[in-house]
N, C-alpha and C. Protein backbone atom coordinates (compact mmCIF):
# COMPACT_ATOMS: atom_id res chain seq x y z
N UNK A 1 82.38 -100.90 198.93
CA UNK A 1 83.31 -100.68 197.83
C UNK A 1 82.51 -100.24 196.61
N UNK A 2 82.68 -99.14 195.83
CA UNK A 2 82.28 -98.23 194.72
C UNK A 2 82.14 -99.52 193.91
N UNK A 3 81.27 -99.23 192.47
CA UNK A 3 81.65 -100.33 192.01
C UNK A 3 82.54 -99.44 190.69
N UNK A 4 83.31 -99.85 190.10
CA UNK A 4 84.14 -100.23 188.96
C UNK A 4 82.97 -99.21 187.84
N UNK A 5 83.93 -97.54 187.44
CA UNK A 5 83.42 -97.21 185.95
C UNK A 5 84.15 -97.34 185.04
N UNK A 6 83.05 -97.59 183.99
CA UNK A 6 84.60 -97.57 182.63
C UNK A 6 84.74 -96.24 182.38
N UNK A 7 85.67 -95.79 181.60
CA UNK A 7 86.09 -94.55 181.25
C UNK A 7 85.10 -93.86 180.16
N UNK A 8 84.79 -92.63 180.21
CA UNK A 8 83.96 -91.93 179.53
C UNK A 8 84.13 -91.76 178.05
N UNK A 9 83.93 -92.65 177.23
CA UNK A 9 84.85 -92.48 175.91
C UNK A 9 83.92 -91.68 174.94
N UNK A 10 82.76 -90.72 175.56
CA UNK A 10 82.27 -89.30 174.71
C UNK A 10 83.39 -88.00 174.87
N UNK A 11 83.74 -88.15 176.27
CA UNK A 11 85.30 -87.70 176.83
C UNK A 11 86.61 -87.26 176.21
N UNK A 12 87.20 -88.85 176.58
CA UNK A 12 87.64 -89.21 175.67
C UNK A 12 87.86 -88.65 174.05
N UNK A 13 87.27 -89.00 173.52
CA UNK A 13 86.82 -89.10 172.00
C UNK A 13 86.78 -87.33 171.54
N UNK A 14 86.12 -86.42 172.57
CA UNK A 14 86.18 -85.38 172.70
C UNK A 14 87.49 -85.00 172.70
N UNK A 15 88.45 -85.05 173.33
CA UNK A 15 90.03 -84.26 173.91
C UNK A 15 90.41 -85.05 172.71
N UNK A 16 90.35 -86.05 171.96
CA UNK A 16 90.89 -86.32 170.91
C UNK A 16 90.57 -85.51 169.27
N UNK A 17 89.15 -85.40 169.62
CA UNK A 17 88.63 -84.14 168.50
C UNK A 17 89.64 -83.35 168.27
N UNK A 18 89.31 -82.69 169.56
CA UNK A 18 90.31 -81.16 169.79
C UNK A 18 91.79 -81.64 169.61
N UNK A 19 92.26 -82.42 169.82
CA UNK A 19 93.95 -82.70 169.76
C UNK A 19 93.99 -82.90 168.16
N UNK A 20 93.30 -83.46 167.35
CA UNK A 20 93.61 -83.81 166.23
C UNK A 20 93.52 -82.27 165.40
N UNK A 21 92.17 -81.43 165.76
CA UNK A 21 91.95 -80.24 164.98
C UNK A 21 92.97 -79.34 165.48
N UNK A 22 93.83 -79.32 167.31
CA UNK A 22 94.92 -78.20 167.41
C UNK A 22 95.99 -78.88 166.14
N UNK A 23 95.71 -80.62 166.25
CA UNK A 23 97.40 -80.58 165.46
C UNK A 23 97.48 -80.27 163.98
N UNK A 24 95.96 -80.27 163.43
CA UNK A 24 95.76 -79.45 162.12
C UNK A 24 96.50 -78.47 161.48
N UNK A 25 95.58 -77.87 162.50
CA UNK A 25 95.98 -76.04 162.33
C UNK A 25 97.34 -76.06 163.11
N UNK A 26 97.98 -76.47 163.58
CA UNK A 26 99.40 -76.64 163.93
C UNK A 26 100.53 -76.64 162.80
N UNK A 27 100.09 -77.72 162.04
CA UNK A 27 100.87 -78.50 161.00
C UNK A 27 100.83 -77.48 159.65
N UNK A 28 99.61 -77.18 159.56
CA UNK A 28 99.38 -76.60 158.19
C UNK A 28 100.33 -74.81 158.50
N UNK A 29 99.97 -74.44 159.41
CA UNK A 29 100.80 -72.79 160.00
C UNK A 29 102.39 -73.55 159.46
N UNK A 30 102.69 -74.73 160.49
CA UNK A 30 104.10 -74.91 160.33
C UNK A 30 105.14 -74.91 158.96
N UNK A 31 104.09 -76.19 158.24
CA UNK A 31 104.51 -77.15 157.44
C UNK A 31 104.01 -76.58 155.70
N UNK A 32 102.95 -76.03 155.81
CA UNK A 32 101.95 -75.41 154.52
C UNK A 32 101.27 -76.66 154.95
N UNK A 33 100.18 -76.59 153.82
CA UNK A 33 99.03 -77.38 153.72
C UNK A 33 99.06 -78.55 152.51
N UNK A 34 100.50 -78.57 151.86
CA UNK A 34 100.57 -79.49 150.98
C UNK A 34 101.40 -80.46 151.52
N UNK A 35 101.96 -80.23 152.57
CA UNK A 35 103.45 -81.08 153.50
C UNK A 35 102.35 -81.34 154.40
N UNK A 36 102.05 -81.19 154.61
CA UNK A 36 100.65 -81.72 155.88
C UNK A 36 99.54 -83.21 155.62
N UNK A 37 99.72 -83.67 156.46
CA UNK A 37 99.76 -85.03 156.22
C UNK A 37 98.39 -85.64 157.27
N UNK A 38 97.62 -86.21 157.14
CA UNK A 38 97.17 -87.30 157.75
C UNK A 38 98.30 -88.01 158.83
N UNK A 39 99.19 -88.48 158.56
CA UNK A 39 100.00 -89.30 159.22
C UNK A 39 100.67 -88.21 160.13
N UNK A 40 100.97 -87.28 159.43
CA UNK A 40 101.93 -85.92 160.63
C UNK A 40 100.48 -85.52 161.60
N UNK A 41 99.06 -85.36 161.43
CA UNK A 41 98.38 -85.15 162.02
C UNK A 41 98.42 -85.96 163.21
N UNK A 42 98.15 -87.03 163.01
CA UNK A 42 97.46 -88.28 164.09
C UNK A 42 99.05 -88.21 165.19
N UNK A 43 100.19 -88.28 164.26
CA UNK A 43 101.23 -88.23 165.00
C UNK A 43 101.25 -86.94 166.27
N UNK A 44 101.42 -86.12 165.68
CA UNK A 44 101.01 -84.14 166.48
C UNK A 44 100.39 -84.80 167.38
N UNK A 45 99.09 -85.23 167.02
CA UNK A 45 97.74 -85.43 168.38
C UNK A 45 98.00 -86.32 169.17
N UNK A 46 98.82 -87.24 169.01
CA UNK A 46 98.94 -88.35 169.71
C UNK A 46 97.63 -89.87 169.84
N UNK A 47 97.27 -89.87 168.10
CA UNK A 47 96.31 -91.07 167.89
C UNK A 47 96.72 -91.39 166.83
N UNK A 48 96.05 -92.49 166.29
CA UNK A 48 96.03 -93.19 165.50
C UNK A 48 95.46 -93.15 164.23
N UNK A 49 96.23 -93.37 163.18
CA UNK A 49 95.46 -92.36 161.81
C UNK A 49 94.48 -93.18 161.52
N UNK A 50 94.14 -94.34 161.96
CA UNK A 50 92.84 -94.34 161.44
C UNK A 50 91.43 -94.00 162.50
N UNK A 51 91.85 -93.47 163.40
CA UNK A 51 90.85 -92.68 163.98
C UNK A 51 90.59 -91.63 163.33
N UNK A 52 91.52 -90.99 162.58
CA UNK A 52 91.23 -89.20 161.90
C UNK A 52 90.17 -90.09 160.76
N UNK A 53 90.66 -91.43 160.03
CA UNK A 53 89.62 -92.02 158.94
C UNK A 53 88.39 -92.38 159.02
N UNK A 54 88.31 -92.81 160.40
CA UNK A 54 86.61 -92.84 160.94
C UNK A 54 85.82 -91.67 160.96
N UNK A 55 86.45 -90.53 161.38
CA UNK A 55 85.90 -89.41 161.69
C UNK A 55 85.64 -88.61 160.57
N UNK A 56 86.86 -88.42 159.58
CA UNK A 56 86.90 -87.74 158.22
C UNK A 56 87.30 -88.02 157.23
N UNK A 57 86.92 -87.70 155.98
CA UNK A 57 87.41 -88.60 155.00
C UNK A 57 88.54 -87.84 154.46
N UNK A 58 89.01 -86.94 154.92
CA UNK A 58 90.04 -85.90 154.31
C UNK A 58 90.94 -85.08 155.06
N UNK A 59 92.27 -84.47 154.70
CA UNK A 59 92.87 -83.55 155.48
C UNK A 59 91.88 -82.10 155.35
N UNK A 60 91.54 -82.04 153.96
CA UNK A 60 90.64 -80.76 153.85
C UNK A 60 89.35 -80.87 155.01
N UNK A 61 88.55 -81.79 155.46
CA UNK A 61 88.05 -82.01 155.99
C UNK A 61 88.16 -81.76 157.94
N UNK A 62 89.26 -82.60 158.01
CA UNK A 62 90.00 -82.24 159.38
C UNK A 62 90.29 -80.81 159.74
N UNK A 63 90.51 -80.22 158.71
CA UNK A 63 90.93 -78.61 158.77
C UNK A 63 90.03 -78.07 159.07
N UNK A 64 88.79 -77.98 158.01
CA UNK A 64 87.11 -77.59 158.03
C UNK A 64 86.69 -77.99 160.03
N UNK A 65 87.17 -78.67 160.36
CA UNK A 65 86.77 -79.30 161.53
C UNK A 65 87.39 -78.08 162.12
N UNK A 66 88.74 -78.03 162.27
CA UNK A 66 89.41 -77.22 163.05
C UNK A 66 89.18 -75.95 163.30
N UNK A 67 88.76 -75.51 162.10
CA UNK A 67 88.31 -74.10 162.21
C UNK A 67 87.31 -73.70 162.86
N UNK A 68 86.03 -74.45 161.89
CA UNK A 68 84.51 -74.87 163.30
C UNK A 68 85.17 -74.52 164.71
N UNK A 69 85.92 -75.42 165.15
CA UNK A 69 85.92 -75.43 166.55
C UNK A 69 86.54 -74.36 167.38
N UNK A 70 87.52 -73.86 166.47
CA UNK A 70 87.95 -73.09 166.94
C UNK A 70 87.30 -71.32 166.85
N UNK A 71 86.59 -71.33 166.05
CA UNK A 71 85.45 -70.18 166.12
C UNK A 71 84.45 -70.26 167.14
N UNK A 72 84.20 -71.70 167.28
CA UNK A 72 83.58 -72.28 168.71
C UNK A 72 83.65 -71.68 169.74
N UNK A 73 85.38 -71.87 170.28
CA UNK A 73 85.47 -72.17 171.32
C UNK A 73 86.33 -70.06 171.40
N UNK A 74 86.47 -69.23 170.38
CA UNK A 74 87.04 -68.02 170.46
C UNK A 74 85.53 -67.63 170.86
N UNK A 75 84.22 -67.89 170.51
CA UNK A 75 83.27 -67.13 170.76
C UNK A 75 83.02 -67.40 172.57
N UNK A 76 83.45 -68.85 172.17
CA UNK A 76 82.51 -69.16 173.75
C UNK A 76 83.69 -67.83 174.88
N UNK A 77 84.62 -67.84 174.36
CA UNK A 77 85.87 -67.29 175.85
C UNK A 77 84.92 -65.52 175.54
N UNK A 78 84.86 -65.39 174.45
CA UNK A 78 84.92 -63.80 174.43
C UNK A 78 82.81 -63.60 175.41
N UNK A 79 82.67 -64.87 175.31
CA UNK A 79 81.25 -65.10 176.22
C UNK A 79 79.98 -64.72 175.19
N UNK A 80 80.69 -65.00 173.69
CA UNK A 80 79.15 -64.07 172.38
C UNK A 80 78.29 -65.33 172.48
N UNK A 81 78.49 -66.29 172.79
CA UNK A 81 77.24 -67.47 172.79
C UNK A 81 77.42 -68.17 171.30
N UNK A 82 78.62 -68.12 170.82
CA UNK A 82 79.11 -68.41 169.84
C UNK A 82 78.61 -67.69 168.18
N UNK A 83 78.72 -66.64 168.35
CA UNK A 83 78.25 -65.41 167.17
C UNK A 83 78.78 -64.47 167.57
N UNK A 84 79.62 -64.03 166.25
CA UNK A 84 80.05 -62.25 166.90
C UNK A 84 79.08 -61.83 166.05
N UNK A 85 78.98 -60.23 166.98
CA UNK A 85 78.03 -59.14 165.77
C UNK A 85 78.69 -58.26 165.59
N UNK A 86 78.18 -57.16 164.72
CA UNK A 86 78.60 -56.08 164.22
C UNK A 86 78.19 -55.07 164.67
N UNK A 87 78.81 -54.17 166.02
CA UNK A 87 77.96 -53.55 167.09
C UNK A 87 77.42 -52.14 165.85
N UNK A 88 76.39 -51.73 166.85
CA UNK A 88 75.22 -50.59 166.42
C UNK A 88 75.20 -49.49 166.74
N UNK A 89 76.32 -49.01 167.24
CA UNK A 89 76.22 -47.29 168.04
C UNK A 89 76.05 -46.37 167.34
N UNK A 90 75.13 -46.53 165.86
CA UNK A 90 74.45 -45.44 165.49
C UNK A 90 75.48 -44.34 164.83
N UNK A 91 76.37 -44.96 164.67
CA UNK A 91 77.40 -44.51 163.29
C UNK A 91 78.04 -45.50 162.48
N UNK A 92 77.36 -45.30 161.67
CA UNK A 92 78.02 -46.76 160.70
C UNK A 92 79.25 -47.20 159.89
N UNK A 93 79.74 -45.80 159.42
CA UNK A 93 81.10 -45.65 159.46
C UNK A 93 82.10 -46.38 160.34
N UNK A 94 81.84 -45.13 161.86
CA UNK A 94 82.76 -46.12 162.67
C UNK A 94 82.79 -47.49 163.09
N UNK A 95 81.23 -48.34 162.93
CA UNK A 95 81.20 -49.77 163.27
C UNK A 95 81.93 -50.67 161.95
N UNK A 96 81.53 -50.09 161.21
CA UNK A 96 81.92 -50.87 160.12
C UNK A 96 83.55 -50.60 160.15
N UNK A 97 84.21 -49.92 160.29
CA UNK A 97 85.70 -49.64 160.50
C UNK A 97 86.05 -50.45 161.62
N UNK A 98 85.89 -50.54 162.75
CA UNK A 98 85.94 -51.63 163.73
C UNK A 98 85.74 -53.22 163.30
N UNK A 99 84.98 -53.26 162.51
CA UNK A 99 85.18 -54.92 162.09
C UNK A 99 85.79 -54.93 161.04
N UNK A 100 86.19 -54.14 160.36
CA UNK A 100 87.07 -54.42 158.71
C UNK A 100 88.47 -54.39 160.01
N UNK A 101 88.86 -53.91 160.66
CA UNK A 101 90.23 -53.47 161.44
C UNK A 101 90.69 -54.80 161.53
N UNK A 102 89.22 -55.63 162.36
CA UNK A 102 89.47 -56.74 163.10
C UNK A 102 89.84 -57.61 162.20
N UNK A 103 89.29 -57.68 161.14
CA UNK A 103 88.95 -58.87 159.92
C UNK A 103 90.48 -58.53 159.15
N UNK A 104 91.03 -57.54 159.01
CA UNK A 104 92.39 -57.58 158.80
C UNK A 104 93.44 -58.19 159.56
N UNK A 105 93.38 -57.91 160.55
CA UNK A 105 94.10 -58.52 162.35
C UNK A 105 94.23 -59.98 162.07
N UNK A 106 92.91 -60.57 161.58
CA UNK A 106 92.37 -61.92 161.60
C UNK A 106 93.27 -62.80 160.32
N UNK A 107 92.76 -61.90 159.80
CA UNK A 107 93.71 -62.36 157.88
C UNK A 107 95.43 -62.52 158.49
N UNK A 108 95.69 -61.02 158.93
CA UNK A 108 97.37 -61.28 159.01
C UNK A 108 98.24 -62.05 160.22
N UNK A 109 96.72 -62.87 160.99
CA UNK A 109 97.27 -63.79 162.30
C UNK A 109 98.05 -65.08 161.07
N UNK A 110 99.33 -65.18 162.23
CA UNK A 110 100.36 -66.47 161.47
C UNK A 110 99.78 -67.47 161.72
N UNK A 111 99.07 -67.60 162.60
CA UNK A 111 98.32 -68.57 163.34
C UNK A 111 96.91 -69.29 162.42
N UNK A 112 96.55 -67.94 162.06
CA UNK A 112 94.99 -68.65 160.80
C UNK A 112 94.91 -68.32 159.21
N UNK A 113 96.86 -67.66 159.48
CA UNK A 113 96.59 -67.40 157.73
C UNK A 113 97.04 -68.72 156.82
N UNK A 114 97.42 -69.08 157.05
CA UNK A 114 97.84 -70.50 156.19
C UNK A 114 96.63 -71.33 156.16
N UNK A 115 96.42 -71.89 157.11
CA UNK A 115 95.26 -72.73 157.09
C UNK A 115 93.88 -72.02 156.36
N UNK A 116 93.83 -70.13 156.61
CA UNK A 116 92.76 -69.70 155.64
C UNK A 116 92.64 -70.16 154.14
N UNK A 117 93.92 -69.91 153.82
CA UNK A 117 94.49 -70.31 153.00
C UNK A 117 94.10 -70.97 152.12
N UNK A 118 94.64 -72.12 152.88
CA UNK A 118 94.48 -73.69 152.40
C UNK A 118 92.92 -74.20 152.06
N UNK A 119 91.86 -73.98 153.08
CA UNK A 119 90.66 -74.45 152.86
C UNK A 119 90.58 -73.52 151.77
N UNK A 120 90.54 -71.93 151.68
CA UNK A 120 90.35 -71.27 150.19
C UNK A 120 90.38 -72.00 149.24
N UNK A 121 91.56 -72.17 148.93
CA UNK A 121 92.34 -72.71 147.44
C UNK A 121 91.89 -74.47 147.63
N UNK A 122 91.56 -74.92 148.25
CA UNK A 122 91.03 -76.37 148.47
C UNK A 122 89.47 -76.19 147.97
N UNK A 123 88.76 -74.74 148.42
CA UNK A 123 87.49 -75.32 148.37
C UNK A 123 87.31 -74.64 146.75
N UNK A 124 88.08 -73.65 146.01
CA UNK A 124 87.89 -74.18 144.90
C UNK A 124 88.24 -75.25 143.73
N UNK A 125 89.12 -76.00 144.66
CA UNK A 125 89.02 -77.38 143.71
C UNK A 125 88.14 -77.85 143.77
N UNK A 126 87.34 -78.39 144.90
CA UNK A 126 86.40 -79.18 145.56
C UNK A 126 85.33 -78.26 145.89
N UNK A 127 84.09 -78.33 144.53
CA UNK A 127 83.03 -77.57 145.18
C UNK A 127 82.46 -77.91 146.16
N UNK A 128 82.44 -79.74 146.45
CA UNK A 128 81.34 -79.41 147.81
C UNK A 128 82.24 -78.66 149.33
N UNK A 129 83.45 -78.86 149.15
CA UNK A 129 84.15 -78.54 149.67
C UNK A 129 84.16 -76.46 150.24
N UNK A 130 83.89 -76.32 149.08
CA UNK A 130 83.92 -75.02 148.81
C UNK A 130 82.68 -74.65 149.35
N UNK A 131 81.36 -74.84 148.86
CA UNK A 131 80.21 -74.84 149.39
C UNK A 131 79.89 -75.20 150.91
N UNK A 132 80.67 -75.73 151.69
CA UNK A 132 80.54 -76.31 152.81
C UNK A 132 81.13 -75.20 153.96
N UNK A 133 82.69 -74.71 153.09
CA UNK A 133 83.30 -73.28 153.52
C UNK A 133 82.50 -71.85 153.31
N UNK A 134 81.69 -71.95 152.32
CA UNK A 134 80.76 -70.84 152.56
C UNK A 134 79.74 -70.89 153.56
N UNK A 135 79.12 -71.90 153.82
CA UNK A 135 77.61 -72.33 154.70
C UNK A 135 78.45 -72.23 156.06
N UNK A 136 79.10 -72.78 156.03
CA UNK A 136 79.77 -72.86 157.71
C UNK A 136 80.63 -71.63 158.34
N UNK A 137 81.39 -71.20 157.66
CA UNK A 137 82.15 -70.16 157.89
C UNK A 137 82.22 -69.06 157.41
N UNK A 138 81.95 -68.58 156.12
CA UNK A 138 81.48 -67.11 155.51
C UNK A 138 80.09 -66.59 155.40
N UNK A 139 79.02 -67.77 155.43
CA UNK A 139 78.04 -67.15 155.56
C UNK A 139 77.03 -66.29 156.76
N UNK A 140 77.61 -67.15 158.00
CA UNK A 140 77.24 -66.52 158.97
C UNK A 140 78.07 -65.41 159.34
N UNK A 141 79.27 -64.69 158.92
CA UNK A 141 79.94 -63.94 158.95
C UNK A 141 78.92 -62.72 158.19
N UNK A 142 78.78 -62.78 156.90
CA UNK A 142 78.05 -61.77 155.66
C UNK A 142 76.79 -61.24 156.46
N UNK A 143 76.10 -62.26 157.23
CA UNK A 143 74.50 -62.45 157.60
C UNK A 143 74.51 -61.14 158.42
N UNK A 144 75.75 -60.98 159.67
CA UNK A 144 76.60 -60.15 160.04
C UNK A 144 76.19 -58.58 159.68
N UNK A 145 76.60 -58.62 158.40
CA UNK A 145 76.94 -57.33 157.86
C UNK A 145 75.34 -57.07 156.48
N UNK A 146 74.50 -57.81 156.67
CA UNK A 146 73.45 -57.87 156.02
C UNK A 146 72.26 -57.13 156.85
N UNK A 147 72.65 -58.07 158.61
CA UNK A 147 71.61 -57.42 159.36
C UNK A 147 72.21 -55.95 159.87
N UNK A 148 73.26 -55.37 159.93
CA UNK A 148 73.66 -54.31 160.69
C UNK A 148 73.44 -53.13 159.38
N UNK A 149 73.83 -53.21 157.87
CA UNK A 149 73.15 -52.72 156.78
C UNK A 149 71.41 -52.60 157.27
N UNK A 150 70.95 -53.75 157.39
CA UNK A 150 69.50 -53.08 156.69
C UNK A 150 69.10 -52.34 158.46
N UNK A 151 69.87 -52.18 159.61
CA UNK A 151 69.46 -51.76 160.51
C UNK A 151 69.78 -50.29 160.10
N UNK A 152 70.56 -49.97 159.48
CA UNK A 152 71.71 -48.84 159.16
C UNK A 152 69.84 -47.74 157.85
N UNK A 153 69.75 -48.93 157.34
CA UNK A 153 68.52 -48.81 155.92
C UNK A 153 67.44 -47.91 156.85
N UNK A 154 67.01 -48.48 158.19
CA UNK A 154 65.53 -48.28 158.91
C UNK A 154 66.39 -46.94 159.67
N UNK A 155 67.10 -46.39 160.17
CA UNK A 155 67.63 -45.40 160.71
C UNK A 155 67.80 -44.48 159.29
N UNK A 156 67.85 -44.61 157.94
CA UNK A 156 67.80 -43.59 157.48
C UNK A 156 69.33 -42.98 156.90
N UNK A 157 69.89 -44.50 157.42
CA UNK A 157 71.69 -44.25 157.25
C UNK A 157 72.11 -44.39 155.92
N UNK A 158 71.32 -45.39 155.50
CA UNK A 158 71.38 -46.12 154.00
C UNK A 158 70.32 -46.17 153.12
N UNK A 159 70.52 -45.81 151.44
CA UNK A 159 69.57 -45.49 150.95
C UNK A 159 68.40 -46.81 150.87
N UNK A 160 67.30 -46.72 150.76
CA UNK A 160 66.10 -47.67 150.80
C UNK A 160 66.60 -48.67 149.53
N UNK A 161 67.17 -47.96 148.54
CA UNK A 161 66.88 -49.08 147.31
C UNK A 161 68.36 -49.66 147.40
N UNK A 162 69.45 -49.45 148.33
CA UNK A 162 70.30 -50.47 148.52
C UNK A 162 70.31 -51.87 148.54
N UNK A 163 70.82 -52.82 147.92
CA UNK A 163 70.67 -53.93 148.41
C UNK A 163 71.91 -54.83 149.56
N UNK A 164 71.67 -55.02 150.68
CA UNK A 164 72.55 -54.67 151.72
C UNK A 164 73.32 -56.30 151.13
N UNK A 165 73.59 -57.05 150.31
CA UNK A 165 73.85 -58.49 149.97
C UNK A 165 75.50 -57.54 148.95
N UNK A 166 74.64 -56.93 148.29
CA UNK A 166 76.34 -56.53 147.42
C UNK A 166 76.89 -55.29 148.04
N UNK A 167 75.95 -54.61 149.09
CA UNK A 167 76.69 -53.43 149.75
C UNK A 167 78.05 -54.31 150.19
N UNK A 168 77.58 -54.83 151.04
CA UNK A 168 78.64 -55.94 151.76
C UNK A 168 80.01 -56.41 151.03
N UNK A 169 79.76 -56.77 149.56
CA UNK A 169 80.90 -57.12 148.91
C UNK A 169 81.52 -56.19 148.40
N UNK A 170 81.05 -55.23 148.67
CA UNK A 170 82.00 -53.93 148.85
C UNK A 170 82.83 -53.45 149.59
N UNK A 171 82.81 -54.30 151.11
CA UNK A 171 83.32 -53.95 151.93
C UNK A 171 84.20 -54.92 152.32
N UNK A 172 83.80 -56.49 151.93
CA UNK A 172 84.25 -57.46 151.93
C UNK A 172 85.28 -57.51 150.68
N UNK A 173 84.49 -57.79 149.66
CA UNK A 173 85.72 -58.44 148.54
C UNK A 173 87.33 -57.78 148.52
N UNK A 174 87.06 -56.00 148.58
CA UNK A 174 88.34 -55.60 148.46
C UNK A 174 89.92 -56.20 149.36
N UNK A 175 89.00 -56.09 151.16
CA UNK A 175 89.88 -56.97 151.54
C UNK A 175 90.74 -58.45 151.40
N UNK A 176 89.56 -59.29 151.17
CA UNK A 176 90.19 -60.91 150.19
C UNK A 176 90.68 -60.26 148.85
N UNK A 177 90.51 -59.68 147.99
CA UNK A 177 91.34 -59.21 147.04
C UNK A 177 92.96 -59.30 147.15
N UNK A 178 93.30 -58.18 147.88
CA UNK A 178 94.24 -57.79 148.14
C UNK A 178 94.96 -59.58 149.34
N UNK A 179 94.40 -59.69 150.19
CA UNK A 179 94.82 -60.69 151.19
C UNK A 179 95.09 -61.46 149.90
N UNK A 180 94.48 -62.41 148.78
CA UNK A 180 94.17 -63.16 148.35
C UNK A 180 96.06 -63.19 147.45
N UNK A 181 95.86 -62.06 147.03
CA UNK A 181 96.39 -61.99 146.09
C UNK A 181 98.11 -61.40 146.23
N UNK A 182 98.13 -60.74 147.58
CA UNK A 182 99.28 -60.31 148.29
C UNK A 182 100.11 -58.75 147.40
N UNK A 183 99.13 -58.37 146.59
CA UNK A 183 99.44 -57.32 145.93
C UNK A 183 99.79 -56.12 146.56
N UNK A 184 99.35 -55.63 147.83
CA UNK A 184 100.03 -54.62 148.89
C UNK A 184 99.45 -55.16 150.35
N UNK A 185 100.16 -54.73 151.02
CA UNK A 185 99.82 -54.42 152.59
C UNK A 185 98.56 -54.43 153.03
N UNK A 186 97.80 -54.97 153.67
CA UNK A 186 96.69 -55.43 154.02
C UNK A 186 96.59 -54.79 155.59
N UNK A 187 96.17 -53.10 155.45
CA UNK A 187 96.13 -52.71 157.09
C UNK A 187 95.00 -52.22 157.65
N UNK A 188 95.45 -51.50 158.52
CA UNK A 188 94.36 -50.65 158.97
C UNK A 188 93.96 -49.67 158.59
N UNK A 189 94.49 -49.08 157.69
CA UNK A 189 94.22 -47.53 156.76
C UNK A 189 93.52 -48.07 155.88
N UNK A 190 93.86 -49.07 155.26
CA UNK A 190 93.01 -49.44 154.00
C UNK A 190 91.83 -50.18 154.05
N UNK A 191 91.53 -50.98 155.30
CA UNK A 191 90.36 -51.02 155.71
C UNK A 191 89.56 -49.67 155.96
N UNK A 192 89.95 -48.79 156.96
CA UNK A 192 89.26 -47.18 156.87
C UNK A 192 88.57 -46.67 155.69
N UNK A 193 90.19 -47.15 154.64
CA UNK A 193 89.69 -46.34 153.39
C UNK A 193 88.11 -47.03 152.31
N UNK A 194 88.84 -47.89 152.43
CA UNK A 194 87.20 -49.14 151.70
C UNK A 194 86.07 -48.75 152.25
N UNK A 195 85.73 -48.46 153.71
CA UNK A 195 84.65 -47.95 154.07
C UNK A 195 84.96 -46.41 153.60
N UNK A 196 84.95 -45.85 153.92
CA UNK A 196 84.86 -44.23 153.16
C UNK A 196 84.63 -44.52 151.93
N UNK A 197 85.34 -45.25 151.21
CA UNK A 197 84.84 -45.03 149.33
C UNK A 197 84.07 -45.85 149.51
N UNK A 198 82.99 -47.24 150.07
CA UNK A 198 82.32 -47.54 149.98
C UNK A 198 80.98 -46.59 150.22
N UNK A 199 80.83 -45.94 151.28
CA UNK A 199 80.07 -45.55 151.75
C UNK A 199 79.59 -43.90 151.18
N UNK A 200 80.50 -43.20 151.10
CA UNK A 200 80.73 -41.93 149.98
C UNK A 200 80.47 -42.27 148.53
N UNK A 201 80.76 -43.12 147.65
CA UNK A 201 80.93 -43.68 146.19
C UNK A 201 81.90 -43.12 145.64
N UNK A 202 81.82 -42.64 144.46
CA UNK A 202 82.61 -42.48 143.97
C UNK A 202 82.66 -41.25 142.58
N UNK A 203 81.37 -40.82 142.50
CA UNK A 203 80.90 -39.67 141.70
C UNK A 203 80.66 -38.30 142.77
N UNK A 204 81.11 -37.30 141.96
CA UNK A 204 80.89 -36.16 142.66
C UNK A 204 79.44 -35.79 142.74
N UNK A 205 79.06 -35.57 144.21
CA UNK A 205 77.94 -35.09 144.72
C UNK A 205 76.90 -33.46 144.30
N UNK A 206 76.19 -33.00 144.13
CA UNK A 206 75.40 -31.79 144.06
C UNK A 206 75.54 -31.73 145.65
């Protein structure tokens, strides 16, 4: 006769992670992020709210979790080893148009725009908060578009005295601009277009 295991409660404890961070980002899409509750969380997941209190000290927190994981677990399916890049086929135009496309797609999912949202406007109340949303989630994004710039620099694509840190927020900010602020349509043309006037400027040429 086997003898007697107890149950795996790294396991366990695990499928509860994930249940608490789906019922996150569940609640906050549904509900907004100010009707969103600790107590509606633990309820969604099926635990006990003071398990979410052991684990985190915050709903902003639980969210921050959710997202982590779920960038996690979109990299692990698409098989990137958990990093997307910014592919290199030696036109930079068109790569860079391919990830502004995507990064629009991403903004206008119902699914991650609320909760984008929410940590946004949360992490500038809360700098460490805010600071924690840059290190974890925007910065390895930028790093992105820092290394595919200065690859763009050594091919001769981009001028030498560029600095590929604010090229980037050229290509970046306009989109959160507009997303941020809901002032027009957030598409695929106007991603196109940001790269073209990024990359062209904006003074007439000799």
């Amino acid at each position: 006769m086997s003898a007697h295991k107890s149950p795996d409660s790294s396991r366990r404890s695990d499928r509860s992670r994930r249940a608490i961070c789906d019922a996150a980002l569940a609640l906050v899409g549904e509900v907004g992020y100010a009707r969103t509750t600790i107590e509606g969380i633990a309820a969604r997941a099926g635990v006990g709210k003071q398990t979410i209190y052991r684990w985190w000290p915050s709903k902003a927190a639980v969210l921050m979790e959710a997202f982590l994981d779920m960038g996690a677990r979109q990299a692990e399916e698409a098989g990137e080893g958990g990093e997307y890049g910014i592919p290199d086929t030696g036109d930079l135009a068109a790569d860079l148009k391919l990830v502004l496309r995507a990064t629009v797609d991403e903004l206008n999912d119902p699914v991650t725009e609320a909760p984008t949202r929410a940590l946004t406007a949360e992490g500038i109340i809360d700098p460490a908060l805010g600071a924690r949303f840059v290190e974890n989630l925007l910065e390895p994004q930028l790093q992105l578009y820092v290394t595919r710039l200065r690859a763009a620099q050594e091919a001769g694509e981009v001028r030498a005295d560029v600095d590929p840190r604010i090229a980037l927020e050229l290509l970046i900010a306009p989109l959160a601009h507009r997303w941020l602020l809901r002032t027009l349509p957030l598409t695929h043309a106007y991603a196109d277009a940001v790269v073209d006037h990024a990359l062209r400027g904006l003074t007439v040429r000799p």
